[in-house]
Protein backbone atom coordinates (compact mmCIF):
# COMPACT_ATOMS: atom_id res chain seq x y z
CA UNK A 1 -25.99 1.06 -6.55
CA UNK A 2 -22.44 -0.29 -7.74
CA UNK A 3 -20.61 0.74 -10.17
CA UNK A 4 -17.60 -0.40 -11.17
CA UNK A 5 -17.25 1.64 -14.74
CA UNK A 6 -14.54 4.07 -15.60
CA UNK A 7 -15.51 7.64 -16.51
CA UNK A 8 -14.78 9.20 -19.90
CA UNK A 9 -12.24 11.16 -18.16
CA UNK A 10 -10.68 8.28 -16.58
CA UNK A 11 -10.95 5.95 -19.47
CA UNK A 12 -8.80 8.60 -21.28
CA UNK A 13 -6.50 9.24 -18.56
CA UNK A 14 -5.54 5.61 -18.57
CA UNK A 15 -5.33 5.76 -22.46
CA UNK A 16 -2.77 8.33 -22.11
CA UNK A 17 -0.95 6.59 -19.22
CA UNK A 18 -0.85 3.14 -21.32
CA UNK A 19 0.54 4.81 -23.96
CA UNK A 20 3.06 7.17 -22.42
CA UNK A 21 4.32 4.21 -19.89
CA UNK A 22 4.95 1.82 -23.63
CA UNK A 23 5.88 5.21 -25.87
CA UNK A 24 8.56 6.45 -23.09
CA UNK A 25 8.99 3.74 -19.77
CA UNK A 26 8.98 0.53 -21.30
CA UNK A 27 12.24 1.01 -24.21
CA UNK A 28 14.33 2.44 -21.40
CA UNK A 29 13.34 0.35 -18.25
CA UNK A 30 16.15 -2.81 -19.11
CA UNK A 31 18.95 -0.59 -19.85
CA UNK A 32 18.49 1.41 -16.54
CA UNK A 33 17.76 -1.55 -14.57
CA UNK A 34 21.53 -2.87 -16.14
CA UNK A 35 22.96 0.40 -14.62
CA UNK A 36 21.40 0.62 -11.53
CA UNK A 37 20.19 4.20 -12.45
CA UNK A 38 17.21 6.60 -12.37
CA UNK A 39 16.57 8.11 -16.14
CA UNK A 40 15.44 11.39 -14.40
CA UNK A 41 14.04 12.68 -18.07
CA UNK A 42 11.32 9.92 -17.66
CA UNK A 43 10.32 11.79 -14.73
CA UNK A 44 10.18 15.18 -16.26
CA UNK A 45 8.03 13.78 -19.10
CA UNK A 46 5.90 12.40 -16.54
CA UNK A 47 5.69 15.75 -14.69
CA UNK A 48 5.36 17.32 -18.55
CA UNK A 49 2.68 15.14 -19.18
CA UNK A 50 1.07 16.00 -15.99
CA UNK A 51 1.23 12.53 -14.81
CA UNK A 52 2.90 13.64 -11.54
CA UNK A 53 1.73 15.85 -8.98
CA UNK A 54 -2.16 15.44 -10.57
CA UNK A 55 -3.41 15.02 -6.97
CA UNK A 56 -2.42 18.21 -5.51
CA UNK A 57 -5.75 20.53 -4.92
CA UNK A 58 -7.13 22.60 -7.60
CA UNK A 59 -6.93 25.65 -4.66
CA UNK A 60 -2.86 25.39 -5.02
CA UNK A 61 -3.01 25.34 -8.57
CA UNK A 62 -3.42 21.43 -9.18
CA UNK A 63 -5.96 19.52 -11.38
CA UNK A 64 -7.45 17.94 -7.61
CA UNK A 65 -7.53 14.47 -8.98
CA UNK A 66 -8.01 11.54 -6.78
CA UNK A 67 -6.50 8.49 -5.31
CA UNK A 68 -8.57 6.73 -7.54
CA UNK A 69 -7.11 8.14 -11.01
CA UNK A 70 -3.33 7.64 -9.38
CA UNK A 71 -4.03 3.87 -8.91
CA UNK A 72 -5.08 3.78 -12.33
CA UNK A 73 -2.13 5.60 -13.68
CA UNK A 74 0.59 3.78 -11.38
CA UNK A 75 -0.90 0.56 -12.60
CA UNK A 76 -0.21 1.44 -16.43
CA UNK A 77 3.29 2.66 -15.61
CA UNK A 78 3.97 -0.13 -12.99
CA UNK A 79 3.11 -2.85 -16.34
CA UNK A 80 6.08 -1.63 -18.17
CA UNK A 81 8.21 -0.91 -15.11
CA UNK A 82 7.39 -0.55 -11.20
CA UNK A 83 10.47 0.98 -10.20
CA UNK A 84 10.05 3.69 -12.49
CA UNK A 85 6.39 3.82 -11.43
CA UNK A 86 7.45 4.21 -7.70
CA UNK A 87 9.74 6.99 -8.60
CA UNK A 88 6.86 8.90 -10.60
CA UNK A 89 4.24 8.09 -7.94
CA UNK A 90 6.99 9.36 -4.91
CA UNK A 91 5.80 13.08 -5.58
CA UNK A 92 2.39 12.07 -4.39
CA UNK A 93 3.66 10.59 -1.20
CA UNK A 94 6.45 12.98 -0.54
CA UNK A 95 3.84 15.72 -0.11
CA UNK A 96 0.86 14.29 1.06
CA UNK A 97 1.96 15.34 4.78
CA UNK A 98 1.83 18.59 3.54
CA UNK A 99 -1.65 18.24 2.03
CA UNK A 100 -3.08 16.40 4.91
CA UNK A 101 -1.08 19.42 7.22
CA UNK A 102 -2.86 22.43 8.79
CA UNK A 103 -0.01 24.72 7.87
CA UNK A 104 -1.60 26.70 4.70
CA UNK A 105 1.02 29.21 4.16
CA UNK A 106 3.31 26.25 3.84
CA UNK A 107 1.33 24.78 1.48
CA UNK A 108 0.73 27.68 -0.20
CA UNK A 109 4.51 27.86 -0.83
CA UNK A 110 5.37 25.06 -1.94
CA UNK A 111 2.72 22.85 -3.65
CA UNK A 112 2.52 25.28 -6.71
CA UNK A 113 6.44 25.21 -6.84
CA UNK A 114 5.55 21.52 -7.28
CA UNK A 115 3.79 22.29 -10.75
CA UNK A 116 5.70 25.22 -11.90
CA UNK A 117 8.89 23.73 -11.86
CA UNK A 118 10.04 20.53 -12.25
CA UNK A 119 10.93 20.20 -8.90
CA UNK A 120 10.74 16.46 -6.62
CA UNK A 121 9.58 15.31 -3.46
CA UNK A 122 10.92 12.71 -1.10
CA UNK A 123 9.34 10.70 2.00
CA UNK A 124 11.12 9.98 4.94
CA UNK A 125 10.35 7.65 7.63
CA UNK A 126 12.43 4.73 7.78
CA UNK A 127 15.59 4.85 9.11
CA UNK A 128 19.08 2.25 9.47
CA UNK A 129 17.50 0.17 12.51
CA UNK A 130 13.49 1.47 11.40
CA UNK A 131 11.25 0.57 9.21
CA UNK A 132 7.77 -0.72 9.64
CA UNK A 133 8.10 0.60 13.80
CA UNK A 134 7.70 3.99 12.60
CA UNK A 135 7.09 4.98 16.22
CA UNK A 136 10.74 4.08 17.23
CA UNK A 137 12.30 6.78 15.23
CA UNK A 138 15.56 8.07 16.59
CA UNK A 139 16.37 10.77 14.27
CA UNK A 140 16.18 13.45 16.44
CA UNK A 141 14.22 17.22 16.26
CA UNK A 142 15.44 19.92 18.88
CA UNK A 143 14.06 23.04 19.57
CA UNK A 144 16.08 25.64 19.34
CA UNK A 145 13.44 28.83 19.90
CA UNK A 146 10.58 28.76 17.79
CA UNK A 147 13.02 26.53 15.36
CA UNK A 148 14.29 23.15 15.24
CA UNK A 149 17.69 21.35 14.56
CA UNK A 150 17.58 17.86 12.86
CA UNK A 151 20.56 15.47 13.71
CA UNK A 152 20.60 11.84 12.38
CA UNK A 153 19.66 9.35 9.34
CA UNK A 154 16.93 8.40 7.26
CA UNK A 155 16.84 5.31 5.01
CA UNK A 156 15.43 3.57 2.19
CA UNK A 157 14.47 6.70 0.82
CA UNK A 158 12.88 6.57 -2.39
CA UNK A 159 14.10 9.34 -4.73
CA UNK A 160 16.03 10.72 -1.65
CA UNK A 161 19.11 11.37 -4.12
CA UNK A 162 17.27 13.36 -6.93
CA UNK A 163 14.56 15.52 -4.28
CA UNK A 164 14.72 18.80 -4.10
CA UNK A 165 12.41 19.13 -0.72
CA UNK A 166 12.10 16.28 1.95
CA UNK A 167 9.15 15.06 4.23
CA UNK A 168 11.24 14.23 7.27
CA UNK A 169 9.61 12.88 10.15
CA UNK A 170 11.64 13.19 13.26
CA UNK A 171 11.42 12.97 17.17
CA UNK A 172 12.17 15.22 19.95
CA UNK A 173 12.37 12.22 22.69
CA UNK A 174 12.55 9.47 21.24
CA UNK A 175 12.59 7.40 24.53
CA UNK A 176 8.27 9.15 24.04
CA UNK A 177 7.80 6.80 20.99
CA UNK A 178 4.44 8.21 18.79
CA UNK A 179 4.35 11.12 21.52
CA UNK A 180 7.62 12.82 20.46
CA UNK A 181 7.26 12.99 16.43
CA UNK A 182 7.05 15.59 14.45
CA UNK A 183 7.00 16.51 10.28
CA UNK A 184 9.41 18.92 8.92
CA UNK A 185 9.95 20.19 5.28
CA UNK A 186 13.49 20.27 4.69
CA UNK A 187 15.26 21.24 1.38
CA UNK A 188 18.55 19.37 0.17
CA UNK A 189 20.70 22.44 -0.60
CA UNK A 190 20.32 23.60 3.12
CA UNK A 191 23.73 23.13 5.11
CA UNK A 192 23.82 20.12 6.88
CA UNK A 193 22.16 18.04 4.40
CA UNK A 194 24.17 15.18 3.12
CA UNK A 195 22.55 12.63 0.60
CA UNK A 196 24.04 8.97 0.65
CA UNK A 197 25.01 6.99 -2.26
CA UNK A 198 22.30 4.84 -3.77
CA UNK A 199 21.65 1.47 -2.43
CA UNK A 200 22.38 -1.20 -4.55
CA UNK A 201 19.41 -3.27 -4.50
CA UNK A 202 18.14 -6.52 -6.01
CA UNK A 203 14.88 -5.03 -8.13
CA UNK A 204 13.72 -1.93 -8.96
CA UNK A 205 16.99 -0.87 -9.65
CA UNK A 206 14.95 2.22 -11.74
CA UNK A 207 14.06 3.74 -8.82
CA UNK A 208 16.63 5.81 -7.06
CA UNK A 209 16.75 4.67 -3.09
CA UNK A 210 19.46 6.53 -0.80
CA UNK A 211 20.29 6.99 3.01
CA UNK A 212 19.97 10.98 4.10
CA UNK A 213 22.50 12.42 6.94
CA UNK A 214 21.40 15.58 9.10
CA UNK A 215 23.87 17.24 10.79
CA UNK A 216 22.73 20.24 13.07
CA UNK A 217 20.29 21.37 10.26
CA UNK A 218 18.05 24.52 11.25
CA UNK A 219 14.06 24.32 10.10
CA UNK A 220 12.57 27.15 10.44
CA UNK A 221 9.08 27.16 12.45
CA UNK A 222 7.17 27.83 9.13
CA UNK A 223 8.76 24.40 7.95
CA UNK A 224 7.14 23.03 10.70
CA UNK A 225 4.27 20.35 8.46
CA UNK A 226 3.36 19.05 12.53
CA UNK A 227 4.60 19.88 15.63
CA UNK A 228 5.98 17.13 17.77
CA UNK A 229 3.17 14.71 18.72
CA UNK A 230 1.00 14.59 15.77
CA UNK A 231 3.54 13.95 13.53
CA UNK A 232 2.99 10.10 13.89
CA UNK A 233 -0.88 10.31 12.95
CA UNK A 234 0.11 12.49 10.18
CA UNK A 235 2.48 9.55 8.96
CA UNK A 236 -0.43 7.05 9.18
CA UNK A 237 -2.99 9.01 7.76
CA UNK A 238 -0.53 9.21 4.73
CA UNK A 239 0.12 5.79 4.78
CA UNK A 240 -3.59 4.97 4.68
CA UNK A 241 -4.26 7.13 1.52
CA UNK A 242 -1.00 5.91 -0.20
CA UNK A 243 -0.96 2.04 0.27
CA UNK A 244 -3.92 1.18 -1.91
CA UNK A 245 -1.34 2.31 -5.04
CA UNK A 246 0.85 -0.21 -3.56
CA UNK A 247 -1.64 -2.52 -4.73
CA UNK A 248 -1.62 -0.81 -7.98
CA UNK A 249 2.00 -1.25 -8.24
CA UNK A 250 1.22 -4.66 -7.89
CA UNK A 251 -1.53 -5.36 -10.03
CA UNK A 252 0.32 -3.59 -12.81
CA UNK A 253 3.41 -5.88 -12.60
CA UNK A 254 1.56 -9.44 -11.90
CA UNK A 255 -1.21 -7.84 -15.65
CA UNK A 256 2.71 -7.72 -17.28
CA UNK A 257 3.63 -10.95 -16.13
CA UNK A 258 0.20 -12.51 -17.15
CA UNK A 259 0.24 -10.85 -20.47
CA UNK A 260 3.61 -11.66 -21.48
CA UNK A 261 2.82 -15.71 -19.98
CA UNK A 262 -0.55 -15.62 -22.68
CA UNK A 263 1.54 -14.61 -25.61
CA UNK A 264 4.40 -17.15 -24.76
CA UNK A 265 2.20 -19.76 -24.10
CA UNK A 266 0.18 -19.04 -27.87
CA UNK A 267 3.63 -18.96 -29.40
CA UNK A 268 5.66 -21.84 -27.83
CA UNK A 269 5.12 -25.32 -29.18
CA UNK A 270 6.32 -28.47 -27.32
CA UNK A 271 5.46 -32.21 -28.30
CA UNK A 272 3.61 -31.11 -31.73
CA UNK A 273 0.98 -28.59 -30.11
CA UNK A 274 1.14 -25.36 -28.34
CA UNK A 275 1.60 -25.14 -24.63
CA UNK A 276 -1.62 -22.93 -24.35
CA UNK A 277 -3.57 -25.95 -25.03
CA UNK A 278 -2.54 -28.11 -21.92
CA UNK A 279 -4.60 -27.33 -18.99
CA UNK A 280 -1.87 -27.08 -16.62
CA UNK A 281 -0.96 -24.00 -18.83
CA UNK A 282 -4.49 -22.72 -18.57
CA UNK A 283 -5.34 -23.27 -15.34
CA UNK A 284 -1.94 -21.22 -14.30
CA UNK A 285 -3.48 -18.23 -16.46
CA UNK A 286 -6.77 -18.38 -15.24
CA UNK A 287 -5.32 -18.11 -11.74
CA UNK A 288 -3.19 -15.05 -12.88
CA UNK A 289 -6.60 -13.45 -14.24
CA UNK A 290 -8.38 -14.35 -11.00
CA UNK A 291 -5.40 -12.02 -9.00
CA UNK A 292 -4.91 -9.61 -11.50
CA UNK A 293 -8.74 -8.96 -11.34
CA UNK A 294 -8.99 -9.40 -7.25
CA UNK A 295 -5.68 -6.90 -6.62
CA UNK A 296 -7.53 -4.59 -9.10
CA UNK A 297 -11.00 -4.57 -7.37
CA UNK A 298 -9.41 -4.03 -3.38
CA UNK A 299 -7.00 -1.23 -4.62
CA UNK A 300 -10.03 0.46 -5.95
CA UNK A 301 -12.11 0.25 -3.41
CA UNK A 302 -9.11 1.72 -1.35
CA UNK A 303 -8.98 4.49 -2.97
CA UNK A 304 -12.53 5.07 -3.49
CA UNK A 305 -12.90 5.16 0.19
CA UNK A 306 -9.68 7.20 0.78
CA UNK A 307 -11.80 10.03 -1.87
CA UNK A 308 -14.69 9.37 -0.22
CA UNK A 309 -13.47 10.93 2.69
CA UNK A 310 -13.91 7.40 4.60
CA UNK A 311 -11.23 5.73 6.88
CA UNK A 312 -9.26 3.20 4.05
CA UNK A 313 -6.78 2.13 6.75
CA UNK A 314 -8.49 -1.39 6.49
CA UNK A 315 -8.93 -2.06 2.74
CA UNK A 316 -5.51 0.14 2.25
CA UNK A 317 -3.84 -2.93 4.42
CA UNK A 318 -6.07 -5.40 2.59
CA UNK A 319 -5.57 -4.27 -0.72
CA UNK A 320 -1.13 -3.91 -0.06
CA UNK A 321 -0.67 -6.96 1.41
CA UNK A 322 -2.75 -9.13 -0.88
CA UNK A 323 -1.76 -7.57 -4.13
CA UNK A 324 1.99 -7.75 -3.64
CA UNK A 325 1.74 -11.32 -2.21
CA UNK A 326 -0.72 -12.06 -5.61
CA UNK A 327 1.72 -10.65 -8.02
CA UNK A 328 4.47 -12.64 -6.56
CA UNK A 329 3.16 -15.76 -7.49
CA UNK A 330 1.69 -14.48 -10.52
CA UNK A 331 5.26 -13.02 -12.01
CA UNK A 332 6.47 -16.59 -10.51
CA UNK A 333 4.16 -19.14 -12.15
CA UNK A 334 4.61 -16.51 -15.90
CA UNK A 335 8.53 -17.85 -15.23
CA UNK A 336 7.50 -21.14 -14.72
CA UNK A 337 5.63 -21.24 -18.24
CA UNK A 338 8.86 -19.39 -19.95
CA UNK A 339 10.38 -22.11 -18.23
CA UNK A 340 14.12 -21.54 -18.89
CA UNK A 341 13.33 -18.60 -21.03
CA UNK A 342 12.02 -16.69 -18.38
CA UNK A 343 14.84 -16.91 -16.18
CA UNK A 344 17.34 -15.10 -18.62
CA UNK A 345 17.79 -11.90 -18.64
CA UNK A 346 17.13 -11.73 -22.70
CA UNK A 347 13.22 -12.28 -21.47
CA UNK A 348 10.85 -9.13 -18.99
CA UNK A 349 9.79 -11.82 -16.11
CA UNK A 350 13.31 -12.00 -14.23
CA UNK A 351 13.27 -8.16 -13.97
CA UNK A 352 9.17 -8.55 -12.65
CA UNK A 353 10.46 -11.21 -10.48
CA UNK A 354 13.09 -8.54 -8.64
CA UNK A 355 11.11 -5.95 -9.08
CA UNK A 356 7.65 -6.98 -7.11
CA UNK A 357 9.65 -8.83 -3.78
CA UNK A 358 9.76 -5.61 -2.61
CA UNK A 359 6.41 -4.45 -2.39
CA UNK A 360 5.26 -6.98 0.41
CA UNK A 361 8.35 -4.34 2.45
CA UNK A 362 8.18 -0.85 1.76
CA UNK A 363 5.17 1.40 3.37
CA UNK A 364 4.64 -1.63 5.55
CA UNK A 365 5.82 -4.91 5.55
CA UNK A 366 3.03 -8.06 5.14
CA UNK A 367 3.07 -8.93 8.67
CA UNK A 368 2.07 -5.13 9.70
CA UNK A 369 -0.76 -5.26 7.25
CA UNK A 370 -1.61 -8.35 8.55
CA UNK A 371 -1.49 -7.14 12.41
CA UNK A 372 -3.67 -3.82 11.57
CA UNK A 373 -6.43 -6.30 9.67
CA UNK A 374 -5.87 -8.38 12.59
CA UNK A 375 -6.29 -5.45 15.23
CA UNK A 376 -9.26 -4.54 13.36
CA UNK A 377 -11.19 -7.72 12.98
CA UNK A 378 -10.40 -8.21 17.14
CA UNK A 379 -11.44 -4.54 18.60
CA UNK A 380 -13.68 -2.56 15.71
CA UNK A 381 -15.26 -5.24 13.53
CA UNK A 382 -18.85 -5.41 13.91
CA UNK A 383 -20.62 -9.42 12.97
CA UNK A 384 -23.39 -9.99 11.33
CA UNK A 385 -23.99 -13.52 13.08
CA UNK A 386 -24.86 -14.03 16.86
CA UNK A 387 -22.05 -14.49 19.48
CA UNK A 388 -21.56 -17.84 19.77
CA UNK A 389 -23.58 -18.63 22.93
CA UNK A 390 -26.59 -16.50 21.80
CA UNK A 391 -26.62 -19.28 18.29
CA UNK A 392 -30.48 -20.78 18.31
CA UNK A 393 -28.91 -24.52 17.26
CA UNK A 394 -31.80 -26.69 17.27
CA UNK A 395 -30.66 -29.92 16.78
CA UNK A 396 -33.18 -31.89 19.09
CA UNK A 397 -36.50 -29.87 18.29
CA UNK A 398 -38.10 -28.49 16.07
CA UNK A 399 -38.35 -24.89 17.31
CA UNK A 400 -41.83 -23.58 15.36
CA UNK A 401 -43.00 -26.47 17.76
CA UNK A 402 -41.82 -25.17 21.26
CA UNK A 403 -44.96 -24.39 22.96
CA UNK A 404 -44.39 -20.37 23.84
CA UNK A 405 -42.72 -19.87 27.00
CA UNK A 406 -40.60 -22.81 26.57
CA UNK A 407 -36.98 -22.37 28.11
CA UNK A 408 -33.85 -22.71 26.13
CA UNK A 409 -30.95 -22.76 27.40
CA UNK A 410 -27.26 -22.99 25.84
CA UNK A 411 -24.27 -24.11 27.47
CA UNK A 412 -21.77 -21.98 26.55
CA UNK A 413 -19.01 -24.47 27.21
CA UNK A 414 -19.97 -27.00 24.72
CA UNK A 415 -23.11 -26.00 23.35
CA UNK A 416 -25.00 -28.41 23.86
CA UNK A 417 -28.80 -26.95 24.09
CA UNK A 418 -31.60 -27.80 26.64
CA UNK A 419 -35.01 -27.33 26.75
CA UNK A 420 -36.92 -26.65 29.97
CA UNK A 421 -37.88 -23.97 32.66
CA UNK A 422 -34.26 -24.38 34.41
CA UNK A 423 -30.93 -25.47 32.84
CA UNK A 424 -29.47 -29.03 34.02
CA UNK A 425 -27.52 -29.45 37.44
CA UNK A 426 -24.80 -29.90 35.19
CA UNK A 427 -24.50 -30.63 31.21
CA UNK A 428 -24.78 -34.34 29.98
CA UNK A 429 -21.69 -33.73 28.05
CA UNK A 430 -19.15 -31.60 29.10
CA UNK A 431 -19.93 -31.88 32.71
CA UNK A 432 -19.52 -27.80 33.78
CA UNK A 433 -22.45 -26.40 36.34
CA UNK A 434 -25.45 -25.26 36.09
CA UNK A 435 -24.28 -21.47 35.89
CA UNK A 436 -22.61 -22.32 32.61
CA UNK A 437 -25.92 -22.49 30.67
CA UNK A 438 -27.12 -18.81 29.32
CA UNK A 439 -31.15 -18.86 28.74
CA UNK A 440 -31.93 -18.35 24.84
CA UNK A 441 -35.59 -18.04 24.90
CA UNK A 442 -37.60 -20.07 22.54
């Protein structure tokens, strides 16, 4: 039986995620966004709160909440900012190659640092001429004994200049693609470690995003999250259980947008009557409900299966890619009903605007969501309905009337049907042979 209800527990964790994200995110999100700067005390509040870091298991010390009760919390703090709301959710993917790991003392050592101290967590796969192609990483992973030495660059890295560990995914060959990588826990204050200067970006200028230089630095073997070779089906198991809250992002951002369009369009008068009364207006709203609700619904079921313990690498894809394209338009039509309004800066849809283009890029552009539904629906997806040239399409007779033993035969060119004990020389439309027909029975 489906459910789709909240628990008590989670129906008060989002009441205390709603009203830390508009007590403490929403006052200070314009300001920072006009700087081009991370307010790191939102992110110890969140950690204070314990917002952040919720998801780690209860055996290390953490509360062992799901993916489930993280979309619901990104999608509160996402409505009054989603840069912020990256930065706060980065702890979760930051060390969930350490969760998903087989290396226990490791965890052991670090994941309770995690909620002891205030202490952050960055994710590194991308890279200056990588992104989505995570199996063309270059940065490269030497053994050195039992140890390795990391020499190159990551990029895009979310948080990279405020972490105090690093997920780093790096190769040993990288002429092996996916057969050379490897996951290594790095720390920033370790020699060698250089941390770029933030990116100046269009949106989510909240959220701090940085290049990170390795020069001849030394991991020791117990730093080691997975050895070369499964590092890259480490990185997609991660990204499996952490793109569904892209969706949250999403939907958080485009319920904003929608909310802010309603009380506009209540408020603004034009030609003698409020614009909520013209049915262009409504009909706009009613679509932002209809994605709001949708992008809600997939990044659920996401992370449902991801807690499950089921394979969410479908909806994950499903849910990403059709949430951040949904919010697009719905943080673009909530301009068009501001109408010049909205474009200012004096106004929150502008900053929406910038700050949801990106999440159709990071963890995954579109286009790779699209190609691993597409890979899916070609090799693993089982139908429901017949292959085409097993379909029983009666169009000439009747078939309760066949008399039993009847032939049927389909031709699986043009599929056109006969009825007899041997198919046609040829078909009467299409003209292929005999062996084109495939018997259907009666």
């Amino acid at each position: 039986m489906l459910d789709f209800n909240l628990t008590e527990e989670q129906r008060d964790l989002q009441k205390k995620a709603r009203e830390f994200a508009v007590r403490e995110i929403l006052p200070l999100a314009w300001y920072f966004d006009e700087q081009d700067q991370t307010p790191l005390r939102i992110l110890k509040r969140a950690w204070e709160a314990g917002f952040t870091n919720s998801d780690i298991p209860k055996q290390y010390g953490g509360k062992g909440l799901g993916l489930l009760e993280s979309a619901i919390l990104t999608e509160e703090f996402a409505a009054a900012c989603p840069g912020l709301a990256t930065s706060i959710f980065d702890n979760s993917l930051g060390m969930e190659p350490l969760v998903l790991s087989d290396n226990e003392p490791l965890k052991e050592k670090y994941l309770p640092r995690l909620i002891e101290e205030f202490k952050l967590i960055c994710f590194a796969t991308s890279e200056p001429t990588t992104g989505s192609d995570v199996s063309g990483i270059r940065c490269l992973a030497e053994p050195d004994g039992e140890d390795f030495i990391l020499n190159g660059t990551k990029y895009w890295i979310t948080n990279g200049g405020l972490a105090d560990y690093m997920t780093i995914f790096a190769s040993t060959d990288p002429k092996s693609q996916h057969k050379g990588i490897g996951a290594f826990l790095v720390e920033r204050n370790w020699e060698g470690v250089t941390v770029g200067r933030p990116i100046p970006k269009m949106g989510q200028r909240c959220s701090n995003t940085v290049g990170i230089n390795f020069k001849n630095v030394r991991v020791p073997k117990e730093n080691v999250i997975a050895p070369p070779g499964e590092g890259f089906i480490l990185a997609m198991k991660t990204f499996s259980r952490t793109r569904p809250i892209i969706g949250a992002f999403a939907t958080g951002a485009a319920r904003s947008a929608m909310e802010y369009a309603i009380d506009y369009a209540k408020k603004r008068r034009t030609f003698g009557a409020a614009i909520s009364g013209y049915q262009g207006i409504q009909f706009k709203l009613a679509e932002m409900y209809q994605k709001v609700e949708t992008s809600r619904l997939l990044t659920w079921k996401g992370a449902w299966e991801a807690d499950q313990g089921m394979d969410p690498t479908v909806t994950a894809s499903v849910a990403k890619f059709y949430a951040s394209e949904a919010a697009l338009e719905v943080v673009n039509d909530a301009l068009q009903i501001f109408a010049g309004y909205g474009y200012t800066k004096m106004f929150p849809i502008e900053k929406l605007l910038r700050d949801v283009r990106l999440l159709g890029i990071y963890e995954g552009t579109s286009e790779i969501q699209r190609m691993i539904v597409a890979g899916h629906l070609l090799n693993g997806y089982q139908a429901a309905m017949p292959a085409l040239e097993d379909l029983p399409l009666h169009r000439e007779k009747d078939p309760e009337d066949l008399d039993e033993g009847t032939g049927v035969w389909r031709c699986r060119m043009c599929g056109y049907v006969h009825y007899g004990d041997e198919p046609p020389e040829e078909c009467p439309y299409c003209f292929f042979p005999k062996s084109t027909f495939k018997k259907m029975g009666a």
